[in-house]
C-alpha atoms as a PDB file:
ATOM      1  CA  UNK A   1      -5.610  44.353   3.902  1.00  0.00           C
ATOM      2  CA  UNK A   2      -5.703  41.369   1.948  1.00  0.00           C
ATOM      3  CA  UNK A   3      -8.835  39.608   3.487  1.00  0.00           C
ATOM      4  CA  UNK A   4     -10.791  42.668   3.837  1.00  0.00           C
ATOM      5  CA  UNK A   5     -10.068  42.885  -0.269  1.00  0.00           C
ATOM      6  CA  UNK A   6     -11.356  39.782  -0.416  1.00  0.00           C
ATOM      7  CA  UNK A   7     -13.920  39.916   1.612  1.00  0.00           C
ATOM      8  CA  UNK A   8     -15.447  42.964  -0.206  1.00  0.00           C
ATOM      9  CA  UNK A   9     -14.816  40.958  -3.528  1.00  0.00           C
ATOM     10  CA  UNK A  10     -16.959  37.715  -2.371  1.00  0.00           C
ATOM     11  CA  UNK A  11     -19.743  40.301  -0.814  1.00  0.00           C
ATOM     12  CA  UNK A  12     -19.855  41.717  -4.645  1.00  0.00           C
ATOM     13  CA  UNK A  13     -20.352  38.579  -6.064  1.00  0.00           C
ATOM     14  CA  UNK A  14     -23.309  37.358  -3.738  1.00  0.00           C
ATOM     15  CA  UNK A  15     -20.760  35.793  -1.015  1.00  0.00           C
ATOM     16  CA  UNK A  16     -19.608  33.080  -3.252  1.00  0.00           C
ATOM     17  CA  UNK A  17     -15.022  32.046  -2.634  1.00  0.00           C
ATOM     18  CA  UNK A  18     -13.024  33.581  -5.247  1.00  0.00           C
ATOM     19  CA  UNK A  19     -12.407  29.888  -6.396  1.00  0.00           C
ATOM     20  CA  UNK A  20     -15.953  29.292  -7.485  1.00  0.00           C
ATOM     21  CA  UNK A  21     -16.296  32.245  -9.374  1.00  0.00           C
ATOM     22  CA  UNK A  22     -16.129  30.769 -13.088  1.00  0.00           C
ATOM     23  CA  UNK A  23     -19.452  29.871 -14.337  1.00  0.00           C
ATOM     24  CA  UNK A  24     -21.438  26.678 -13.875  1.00  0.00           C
ATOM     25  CA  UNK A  25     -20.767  25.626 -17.610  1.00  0.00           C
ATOM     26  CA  UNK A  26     -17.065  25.388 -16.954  1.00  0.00           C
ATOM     27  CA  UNK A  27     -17.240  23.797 -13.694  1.00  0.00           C
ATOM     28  CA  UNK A  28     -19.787  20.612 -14.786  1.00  0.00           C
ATOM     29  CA  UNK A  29     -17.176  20.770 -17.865  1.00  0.00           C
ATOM     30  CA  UNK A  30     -14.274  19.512 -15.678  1.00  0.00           C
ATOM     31  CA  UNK A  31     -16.498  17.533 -13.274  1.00  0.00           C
ATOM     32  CA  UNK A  32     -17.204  15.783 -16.545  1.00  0.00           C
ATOM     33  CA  UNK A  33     -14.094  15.669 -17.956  1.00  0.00           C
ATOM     34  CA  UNK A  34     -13.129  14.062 -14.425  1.00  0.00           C
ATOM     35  CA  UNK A  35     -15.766  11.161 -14.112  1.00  0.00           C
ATOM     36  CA  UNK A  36     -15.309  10.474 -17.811  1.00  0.00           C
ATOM     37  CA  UNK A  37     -11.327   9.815 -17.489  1.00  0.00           C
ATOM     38  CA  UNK A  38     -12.268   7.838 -14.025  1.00  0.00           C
ATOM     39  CA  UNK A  39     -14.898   5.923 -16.178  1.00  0.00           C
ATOM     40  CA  UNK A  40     -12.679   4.904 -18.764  1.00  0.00           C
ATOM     41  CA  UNK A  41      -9.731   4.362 -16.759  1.00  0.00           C
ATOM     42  CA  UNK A  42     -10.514   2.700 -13.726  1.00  0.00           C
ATOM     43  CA  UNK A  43     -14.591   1.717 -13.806  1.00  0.00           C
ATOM     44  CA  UNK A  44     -14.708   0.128 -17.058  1.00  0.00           C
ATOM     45  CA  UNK A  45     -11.579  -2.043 -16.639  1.00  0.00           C
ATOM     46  CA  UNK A  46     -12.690  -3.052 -13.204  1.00  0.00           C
ATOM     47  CA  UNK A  47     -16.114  -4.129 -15.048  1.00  0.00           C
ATOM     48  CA  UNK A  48     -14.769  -6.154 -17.485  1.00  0.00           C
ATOM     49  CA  UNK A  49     -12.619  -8.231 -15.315  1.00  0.00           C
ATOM     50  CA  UNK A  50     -15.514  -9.501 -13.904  1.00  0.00           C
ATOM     51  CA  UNK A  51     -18.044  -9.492 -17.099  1.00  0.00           C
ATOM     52  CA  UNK A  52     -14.858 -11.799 -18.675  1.00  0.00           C
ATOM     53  CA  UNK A  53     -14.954 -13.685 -15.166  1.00  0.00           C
ATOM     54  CA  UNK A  54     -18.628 -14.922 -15.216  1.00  0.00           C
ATOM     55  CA  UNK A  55     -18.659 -15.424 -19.020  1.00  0.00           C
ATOM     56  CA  UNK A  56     -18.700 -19.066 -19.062  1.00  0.00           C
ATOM     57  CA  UNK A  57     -20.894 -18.993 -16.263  1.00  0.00           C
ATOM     58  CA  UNK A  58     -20.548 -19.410 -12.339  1.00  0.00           C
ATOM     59  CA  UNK A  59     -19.448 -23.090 -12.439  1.00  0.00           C
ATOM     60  CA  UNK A  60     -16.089 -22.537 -14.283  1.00  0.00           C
ATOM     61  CA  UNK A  61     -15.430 -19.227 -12.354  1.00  0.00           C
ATOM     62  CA  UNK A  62     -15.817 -21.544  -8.487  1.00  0.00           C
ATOM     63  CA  UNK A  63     -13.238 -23.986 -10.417  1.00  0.00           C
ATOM     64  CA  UNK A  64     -10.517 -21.611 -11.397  1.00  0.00           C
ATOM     65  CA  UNK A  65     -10.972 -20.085  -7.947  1.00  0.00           C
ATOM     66  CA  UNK A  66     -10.355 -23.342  -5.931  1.00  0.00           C
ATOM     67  CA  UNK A  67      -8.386 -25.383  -8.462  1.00  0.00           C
ATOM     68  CA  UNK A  68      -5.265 -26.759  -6.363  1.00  0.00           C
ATOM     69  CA  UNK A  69      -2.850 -24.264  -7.916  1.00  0.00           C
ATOM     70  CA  UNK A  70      -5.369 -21.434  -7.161  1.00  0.00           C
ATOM     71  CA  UNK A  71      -5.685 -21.687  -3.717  1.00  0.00           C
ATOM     72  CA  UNK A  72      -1.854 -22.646  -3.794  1.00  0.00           C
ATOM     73  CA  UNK A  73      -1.846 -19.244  -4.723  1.00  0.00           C
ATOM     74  CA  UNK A  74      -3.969 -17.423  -2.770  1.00  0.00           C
ATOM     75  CA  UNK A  75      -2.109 -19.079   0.673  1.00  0.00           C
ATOM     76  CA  UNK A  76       0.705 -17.936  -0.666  1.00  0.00           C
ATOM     77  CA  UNK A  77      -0.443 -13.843  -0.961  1.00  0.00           C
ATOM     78  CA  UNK A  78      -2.325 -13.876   2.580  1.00  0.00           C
ATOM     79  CA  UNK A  79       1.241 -15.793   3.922  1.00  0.00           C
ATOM     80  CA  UNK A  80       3.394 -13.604   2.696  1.00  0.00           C
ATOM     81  CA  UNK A  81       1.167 -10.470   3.168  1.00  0.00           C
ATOM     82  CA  UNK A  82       0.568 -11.657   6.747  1.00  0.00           C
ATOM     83  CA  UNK A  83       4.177 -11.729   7.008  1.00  0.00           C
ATOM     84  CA  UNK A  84       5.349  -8.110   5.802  1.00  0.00           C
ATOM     85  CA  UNK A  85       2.758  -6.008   6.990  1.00  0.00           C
ATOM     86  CA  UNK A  86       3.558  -6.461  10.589  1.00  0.00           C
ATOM     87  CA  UNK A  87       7.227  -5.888  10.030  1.00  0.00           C
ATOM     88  CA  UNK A  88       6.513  -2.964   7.661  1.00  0.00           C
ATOM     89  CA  UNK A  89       4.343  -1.626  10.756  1.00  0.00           C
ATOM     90  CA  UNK A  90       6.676  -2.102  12.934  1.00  0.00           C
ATOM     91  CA  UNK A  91      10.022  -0.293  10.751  1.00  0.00           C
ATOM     92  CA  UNK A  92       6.768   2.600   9.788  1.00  0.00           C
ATOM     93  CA  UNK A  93       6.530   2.811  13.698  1.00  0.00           C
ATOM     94  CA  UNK A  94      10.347   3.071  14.702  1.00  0.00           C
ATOM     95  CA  UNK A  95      11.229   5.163  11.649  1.00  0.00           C
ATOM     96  CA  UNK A  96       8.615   7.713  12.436  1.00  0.00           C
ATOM     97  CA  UNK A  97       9.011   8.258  15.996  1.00  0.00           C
ATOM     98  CA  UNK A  98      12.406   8.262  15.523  1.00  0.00           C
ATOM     99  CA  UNK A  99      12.687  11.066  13.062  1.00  0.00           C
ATOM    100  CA  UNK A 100       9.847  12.897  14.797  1.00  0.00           C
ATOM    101  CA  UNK A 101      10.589  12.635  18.211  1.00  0.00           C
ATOM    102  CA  UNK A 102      14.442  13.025  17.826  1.00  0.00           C
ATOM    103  CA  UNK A 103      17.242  14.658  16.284  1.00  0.00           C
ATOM    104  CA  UNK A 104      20.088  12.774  15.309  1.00  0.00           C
ATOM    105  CA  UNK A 105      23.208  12.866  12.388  1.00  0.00           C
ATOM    106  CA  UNK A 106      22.031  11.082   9.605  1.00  0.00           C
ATOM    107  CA  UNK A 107      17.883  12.343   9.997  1.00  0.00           C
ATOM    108  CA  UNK A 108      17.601  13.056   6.265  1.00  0.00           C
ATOM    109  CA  UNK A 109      19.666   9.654   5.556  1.00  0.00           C
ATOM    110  CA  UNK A 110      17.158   7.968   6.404  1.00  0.00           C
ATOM    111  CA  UNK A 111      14.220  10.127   5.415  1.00  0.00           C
ATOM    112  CA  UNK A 112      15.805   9.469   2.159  1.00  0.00           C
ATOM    113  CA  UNK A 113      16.372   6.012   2.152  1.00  0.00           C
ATOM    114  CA  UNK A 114      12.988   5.266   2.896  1.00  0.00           C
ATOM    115  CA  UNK A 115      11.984   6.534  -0.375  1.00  0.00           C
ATOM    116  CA  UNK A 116      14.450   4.667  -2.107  1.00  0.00           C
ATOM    117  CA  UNK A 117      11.720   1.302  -3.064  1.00  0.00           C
ATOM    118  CA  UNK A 118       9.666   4.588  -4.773  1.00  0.00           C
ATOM    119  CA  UNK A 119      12.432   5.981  -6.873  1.00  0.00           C
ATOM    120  CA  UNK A 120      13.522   2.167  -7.649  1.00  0.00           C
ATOM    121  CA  UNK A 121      11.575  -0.421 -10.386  1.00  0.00           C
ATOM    122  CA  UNK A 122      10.610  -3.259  -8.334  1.00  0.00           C
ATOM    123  CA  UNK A 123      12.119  -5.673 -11.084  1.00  0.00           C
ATOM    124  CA  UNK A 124      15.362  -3.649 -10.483  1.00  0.00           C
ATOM    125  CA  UNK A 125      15.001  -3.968  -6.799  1.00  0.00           C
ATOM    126  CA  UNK A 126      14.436  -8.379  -7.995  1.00  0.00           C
ATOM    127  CA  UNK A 127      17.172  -8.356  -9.986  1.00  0.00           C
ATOM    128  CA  UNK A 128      19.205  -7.150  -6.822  1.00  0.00           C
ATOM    129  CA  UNK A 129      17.864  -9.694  -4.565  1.00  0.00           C
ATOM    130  CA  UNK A 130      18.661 -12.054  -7.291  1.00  0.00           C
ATOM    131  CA  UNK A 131      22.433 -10.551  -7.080  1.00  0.00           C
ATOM    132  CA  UNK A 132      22.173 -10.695  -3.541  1.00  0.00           C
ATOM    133  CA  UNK A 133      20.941 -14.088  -2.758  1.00  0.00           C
ATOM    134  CA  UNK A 134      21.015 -15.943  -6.085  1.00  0.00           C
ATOM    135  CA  UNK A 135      23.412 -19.574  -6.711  1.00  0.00           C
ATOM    136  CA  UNK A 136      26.155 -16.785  -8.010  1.00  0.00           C
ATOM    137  CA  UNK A 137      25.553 -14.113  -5.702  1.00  0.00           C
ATOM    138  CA  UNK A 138      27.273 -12.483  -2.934  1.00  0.00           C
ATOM    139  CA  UNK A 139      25.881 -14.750  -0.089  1.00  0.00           C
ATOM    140  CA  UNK A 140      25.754 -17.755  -1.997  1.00  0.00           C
ATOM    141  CA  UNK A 141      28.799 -19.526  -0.136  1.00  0.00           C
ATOM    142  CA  UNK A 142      27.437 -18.509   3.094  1.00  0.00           C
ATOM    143  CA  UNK A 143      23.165 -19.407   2.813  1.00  0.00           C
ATOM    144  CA  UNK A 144      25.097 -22.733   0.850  1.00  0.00           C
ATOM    145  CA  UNK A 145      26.820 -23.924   3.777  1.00  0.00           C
ATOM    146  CA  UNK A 146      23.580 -23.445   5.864  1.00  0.00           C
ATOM    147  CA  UNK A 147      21.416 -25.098   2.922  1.00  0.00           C
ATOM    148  CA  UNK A 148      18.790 -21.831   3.161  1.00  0.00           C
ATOM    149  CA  UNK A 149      17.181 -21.126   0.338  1.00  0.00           C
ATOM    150  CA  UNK A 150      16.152 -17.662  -0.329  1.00  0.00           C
ATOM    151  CA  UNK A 151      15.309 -16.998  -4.082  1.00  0.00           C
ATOM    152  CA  UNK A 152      12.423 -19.539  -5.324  1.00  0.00           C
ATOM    153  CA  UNK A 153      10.866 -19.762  -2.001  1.00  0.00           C
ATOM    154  CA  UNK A 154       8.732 -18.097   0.499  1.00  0.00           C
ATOM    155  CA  UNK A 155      11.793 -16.220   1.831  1.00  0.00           C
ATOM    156  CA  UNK A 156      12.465 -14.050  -1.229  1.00  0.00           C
ATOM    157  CA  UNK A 157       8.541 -13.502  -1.711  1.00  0.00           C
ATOM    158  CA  UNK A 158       8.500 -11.883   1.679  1.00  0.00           C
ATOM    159  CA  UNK A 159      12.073  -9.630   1.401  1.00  0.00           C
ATOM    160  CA  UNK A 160      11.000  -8.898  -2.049  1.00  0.00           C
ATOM    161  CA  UNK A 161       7.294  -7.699  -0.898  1.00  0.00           C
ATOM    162  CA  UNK A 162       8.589  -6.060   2.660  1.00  0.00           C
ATOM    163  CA  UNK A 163      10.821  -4.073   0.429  1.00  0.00           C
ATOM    164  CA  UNK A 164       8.082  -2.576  -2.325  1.00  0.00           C
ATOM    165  CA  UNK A 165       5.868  -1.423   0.690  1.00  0.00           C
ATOM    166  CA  UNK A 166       7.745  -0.315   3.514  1.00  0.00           C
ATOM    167  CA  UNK A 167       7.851   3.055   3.229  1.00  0.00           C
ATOM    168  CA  UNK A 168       3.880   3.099   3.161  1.00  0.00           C
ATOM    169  CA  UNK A 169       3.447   3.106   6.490  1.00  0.00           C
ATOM    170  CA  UNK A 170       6.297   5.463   7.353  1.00  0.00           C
ATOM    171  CA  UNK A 171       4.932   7.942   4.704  1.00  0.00           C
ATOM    172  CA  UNK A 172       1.723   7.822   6.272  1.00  0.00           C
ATOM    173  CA  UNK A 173       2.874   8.610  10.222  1.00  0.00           C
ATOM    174  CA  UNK A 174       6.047  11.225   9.434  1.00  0.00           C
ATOM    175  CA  UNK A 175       3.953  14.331   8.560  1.00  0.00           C
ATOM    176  CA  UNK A 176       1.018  13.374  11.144  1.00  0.00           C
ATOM    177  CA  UNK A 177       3.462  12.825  14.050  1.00  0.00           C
ATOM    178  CA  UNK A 178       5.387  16.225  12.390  1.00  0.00           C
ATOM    179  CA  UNK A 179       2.120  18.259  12.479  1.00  0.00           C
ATOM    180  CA  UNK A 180       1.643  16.910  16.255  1.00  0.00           C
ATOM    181  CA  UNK A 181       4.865  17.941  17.631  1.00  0.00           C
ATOM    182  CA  UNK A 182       6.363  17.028  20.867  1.00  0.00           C
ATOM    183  CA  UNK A 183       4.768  19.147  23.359  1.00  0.00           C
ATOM    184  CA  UNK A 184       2.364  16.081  25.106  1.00  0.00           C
ATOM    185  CA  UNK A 185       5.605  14.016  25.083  1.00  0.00           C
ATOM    186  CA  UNK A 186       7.203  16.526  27.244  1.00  0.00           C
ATOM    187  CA  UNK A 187       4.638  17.350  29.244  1.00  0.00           C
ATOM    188  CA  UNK A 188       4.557  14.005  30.079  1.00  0.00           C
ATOM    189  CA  UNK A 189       8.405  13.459  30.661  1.00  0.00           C
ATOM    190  CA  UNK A 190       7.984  16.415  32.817  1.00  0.00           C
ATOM    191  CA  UNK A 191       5.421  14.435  35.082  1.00  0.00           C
ATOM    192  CA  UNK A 192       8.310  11.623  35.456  1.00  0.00           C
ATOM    193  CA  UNK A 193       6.554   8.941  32.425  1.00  0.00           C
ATOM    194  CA  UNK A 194       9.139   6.741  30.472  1.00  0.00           C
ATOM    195  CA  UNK A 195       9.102   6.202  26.917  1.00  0.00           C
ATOM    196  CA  UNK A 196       7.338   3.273  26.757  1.00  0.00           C
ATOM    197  CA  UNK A 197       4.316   5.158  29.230  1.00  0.00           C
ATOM    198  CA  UNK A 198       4.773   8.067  26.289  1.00  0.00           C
ATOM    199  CA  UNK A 199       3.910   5.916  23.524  1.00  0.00           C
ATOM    200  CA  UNK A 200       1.494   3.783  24.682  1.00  0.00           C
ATOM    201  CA  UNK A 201      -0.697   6.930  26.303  1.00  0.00           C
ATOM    202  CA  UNK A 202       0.179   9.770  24.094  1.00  0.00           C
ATOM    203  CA  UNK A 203       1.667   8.873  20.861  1.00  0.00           C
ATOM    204  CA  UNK A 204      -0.212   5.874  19.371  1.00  0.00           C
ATOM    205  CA  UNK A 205      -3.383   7.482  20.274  1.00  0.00           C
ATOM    206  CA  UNK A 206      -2.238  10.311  18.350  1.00  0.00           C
ATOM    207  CA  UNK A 207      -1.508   8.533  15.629  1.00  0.00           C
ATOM    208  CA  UNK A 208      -4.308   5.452  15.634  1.00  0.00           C
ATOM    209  CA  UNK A 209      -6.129   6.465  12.416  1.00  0.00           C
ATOM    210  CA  UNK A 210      -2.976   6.936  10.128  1.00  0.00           C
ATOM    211  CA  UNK A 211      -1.613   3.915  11.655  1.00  0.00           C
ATOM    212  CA  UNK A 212      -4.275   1.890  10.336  1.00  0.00           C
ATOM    213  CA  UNK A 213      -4.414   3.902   6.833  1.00  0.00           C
ATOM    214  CA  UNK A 214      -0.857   3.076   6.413  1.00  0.00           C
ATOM    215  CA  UNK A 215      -1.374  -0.416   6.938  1.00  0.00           C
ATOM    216  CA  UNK A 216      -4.345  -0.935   4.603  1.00  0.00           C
ATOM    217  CA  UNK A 217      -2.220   0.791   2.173  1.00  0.00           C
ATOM    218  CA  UNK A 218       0.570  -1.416   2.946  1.00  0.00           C
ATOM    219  CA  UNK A 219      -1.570  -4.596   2.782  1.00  0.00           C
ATOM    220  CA  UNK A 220      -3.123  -3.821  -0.464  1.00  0.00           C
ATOM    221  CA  UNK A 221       0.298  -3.201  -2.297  1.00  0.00           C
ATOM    222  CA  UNK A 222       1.702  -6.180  -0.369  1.00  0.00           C
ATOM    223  CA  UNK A 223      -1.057  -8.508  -1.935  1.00  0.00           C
ATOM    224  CA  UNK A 224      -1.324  -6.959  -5.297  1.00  0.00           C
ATOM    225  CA  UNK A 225       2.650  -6.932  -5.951  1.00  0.00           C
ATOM    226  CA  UNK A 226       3.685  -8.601  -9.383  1.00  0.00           C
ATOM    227  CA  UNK A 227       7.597  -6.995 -10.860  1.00  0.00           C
ATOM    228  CA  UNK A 228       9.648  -7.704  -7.753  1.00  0.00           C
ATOM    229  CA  UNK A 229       7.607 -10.753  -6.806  1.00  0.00           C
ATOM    230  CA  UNK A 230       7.972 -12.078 -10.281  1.00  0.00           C
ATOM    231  CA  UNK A 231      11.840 -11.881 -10.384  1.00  0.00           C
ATOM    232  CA  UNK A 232      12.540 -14.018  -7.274  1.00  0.00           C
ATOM    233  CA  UNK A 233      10.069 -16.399  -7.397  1.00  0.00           C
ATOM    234  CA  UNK A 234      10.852 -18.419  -9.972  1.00  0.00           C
ATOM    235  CA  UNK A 235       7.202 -19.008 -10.932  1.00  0.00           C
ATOM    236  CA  UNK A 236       6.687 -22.410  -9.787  1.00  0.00           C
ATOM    237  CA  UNK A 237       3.177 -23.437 -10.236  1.00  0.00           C
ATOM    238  CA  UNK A 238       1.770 -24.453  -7.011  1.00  0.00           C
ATOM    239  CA  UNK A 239       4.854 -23.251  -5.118  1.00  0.00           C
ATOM    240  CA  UNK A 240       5.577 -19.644  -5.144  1.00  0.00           C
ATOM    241  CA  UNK A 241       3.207 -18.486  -7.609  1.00  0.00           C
ATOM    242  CA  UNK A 242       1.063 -15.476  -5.845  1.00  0.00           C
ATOM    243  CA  UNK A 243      -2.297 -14.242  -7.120  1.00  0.00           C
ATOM    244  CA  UNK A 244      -0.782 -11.727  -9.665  1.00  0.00           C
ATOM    245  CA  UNK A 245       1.544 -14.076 -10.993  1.00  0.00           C
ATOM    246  CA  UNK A 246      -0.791 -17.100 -11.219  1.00  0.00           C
ATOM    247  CA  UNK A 247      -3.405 -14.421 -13.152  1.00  0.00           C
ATOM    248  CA  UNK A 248      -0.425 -14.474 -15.358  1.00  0.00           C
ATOM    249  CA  UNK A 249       0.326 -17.915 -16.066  1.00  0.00           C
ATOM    250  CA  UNK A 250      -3.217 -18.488 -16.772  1.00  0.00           C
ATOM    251  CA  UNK A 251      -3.717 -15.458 -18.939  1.00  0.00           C
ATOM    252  CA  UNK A 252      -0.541 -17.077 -21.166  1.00  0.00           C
ATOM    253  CA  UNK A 253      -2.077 -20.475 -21.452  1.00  0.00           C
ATOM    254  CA  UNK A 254      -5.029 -18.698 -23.226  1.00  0.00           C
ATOM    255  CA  UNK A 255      -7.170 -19.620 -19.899  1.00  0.00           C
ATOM    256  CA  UNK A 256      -8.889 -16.557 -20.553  1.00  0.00           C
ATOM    257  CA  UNK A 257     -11.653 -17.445 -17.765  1.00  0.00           C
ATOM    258  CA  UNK A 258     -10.059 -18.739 -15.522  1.00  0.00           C
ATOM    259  CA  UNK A 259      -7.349 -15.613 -15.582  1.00  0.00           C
ATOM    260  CA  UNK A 260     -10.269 -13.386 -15.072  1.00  0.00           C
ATOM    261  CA  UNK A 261     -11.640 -15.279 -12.559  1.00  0.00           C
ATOM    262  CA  UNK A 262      -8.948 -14.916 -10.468  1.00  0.00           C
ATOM    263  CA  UNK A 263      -8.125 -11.760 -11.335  1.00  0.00           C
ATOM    264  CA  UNK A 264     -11.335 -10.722  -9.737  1.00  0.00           C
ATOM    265  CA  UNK A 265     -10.531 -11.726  -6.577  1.00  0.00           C
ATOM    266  CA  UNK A 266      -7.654  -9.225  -6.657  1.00  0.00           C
ATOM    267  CA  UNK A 267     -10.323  -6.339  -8.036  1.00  0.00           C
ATOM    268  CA  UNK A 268     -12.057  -7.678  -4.988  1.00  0.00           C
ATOM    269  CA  UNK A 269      -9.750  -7.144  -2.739  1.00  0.00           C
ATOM    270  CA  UNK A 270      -9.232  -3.953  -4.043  1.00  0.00           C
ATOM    271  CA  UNK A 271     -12.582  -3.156  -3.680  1.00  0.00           C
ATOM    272  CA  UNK A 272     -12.683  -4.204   0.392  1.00  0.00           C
ATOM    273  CA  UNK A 273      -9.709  -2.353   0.267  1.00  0.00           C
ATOM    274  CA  UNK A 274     -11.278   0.886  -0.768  1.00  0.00           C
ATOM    275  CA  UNK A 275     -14.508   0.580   1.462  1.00  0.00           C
ATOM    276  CA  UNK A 276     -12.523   0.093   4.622  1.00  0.00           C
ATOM    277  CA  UNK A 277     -10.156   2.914   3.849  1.00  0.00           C
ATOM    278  CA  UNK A 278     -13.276   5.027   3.326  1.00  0.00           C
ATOM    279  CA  UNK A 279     -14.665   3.840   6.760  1.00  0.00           C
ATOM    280  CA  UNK A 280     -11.529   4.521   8.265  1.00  0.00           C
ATOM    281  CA  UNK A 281     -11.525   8.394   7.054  1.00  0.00           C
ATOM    282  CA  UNK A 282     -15.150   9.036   7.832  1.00  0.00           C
ATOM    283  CA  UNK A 283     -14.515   7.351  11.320  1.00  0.00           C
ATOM    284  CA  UNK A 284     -11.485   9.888  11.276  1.00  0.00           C
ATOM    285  CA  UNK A 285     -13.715  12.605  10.345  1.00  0.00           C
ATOM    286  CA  UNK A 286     -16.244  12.283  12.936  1.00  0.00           C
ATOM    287  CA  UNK A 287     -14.121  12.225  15.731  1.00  0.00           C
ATOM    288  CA  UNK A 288     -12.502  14.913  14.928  1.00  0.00           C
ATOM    289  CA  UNK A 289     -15.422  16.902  14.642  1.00  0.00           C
ATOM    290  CA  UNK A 290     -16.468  15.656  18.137  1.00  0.00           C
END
């Protein structure tokens, strides 16, 4: 009764949906109202990173990007990015297909614990590391008499950054695999296939295209991370100073070009970011029209 209503209702009013009934004045208002905030907030930032960048010209923007402690820097962030996102795949994976696939005591547990690093502050979640692994902390007699250093070093980059970002990829799979169900997986275990066969065939096929969202997601975040980074790090120039925090450093030495010129290689990034996630999605989009 409802969609014949309707129906009737959209015939009156020359076929147009009920939800662009309001007039063509209000709806270029909000589209305005829209690109203006996205203009303002995002564009014109993005803009001046990179008119503050090339200010002094293209020589001193080539030095600040390969000065020693740059590129220090930038090793560091692909290291420690290269590092994470394959475990972070991996957990997304396993926690997915487990809570998917399965049911088990302790299902929302674990749903909710892997929204824990987006409830948490990632200097709070540094500041636990720091209780965790730090020279008064609760493993300190044990990484002591093993001489492994956590904190200050590559090792508390990476727990710090694998922490911020692993649910990304888990977020991304749970309500695709969800909306897929189980019924190819059964099929198949009905036709005598093992769980490896099941996931190699069926469920990663399935899944391919939010797979790879989650991990460009994960990636970005993963290179672009500053509060938990910043708390375990120690900042030590030309050690375990990443991108963000070397932006930093420069920015409070009053190195206002060179800052910016580094910086833009993280708006970059950004940018390649966004342009492969778009060519994912499209890719995504014409398949399944296919």
């Amino acid at each position: 009764m409802a969609g014949v209503i309707a129906s009737t209702v959209n015939k009156k009013m020359g076929e147009r949906p009920l939800h662009l009934t309001e007039s063509a004045k209000v709806r270029w208002l909000w589209i305005g109202a829209a690109l203006l905030f996205l203009a303002l907030v995002l564009l014109l930032p993005l803009v001046l990173v990179f008119v503050q960048a090339f200010q002094r010209g293209a020589g001193v923007f080539l030095a600040a990007i390969t000065e020693k402690d740059a590129l220090s820097a930038i090793r560091l962030t692909l290291l420690t990015a290269a590092i994470a996102v394959p475990l972070n795949t991996l957990f997304g994976l396993a926690a997915a297909w487990s809570i998917t696939k399965f049911s088990f005591r302790g299902r929302n547990v674990l749903l909710t614990l892997i929204d824990l690093p987006f409830a948490v502050s990632p200097v709070i979640a540094g500041l636990v590391f720091v209780l965790l692994f730090g020279s008064a902390g609760l493993f300190a007699p044990l990484l002591a008499a093993y001489d492994i250093k956590i904190l200050f070093a590559l090792p508390g980059i990476v727990i710090a950054t694998i922490f911020v970002t692993f649910p990304l990829v888990a977020r991304e799979l749970i309500p695709l695999m969800q909306s897929q169900g189980t019924k190819e997986e059964e099929a198949a275990a009905s036709l005598g296939a093992n769980g490896w066969t099941m996931f190699w065939k069926i469920t990663l096929p399935n899944i391919k295209w939010g797979l790879l969202y989650g991990l460009i997601l994960c990636n970005a975040r993963a290179m672009g991370e500053f509060g938990a980074v910043s708390v375990v790090s120690g900042h030590i120039r030309g050690q375990t100073n990443t991108i963000p925090l070397h932006v930093e450093i420069l920015y409070n030495e009053y190195q206002f070009s060179a800052s910016f010129a580094v910086a833009c290689l993280l708006a970059l990034l950004a940018i390649v970011t966004l342009v492969v996630k778009s060519l994912v999605e499209w890719k995504h989009q014409a398949q399944a029209g296919n």
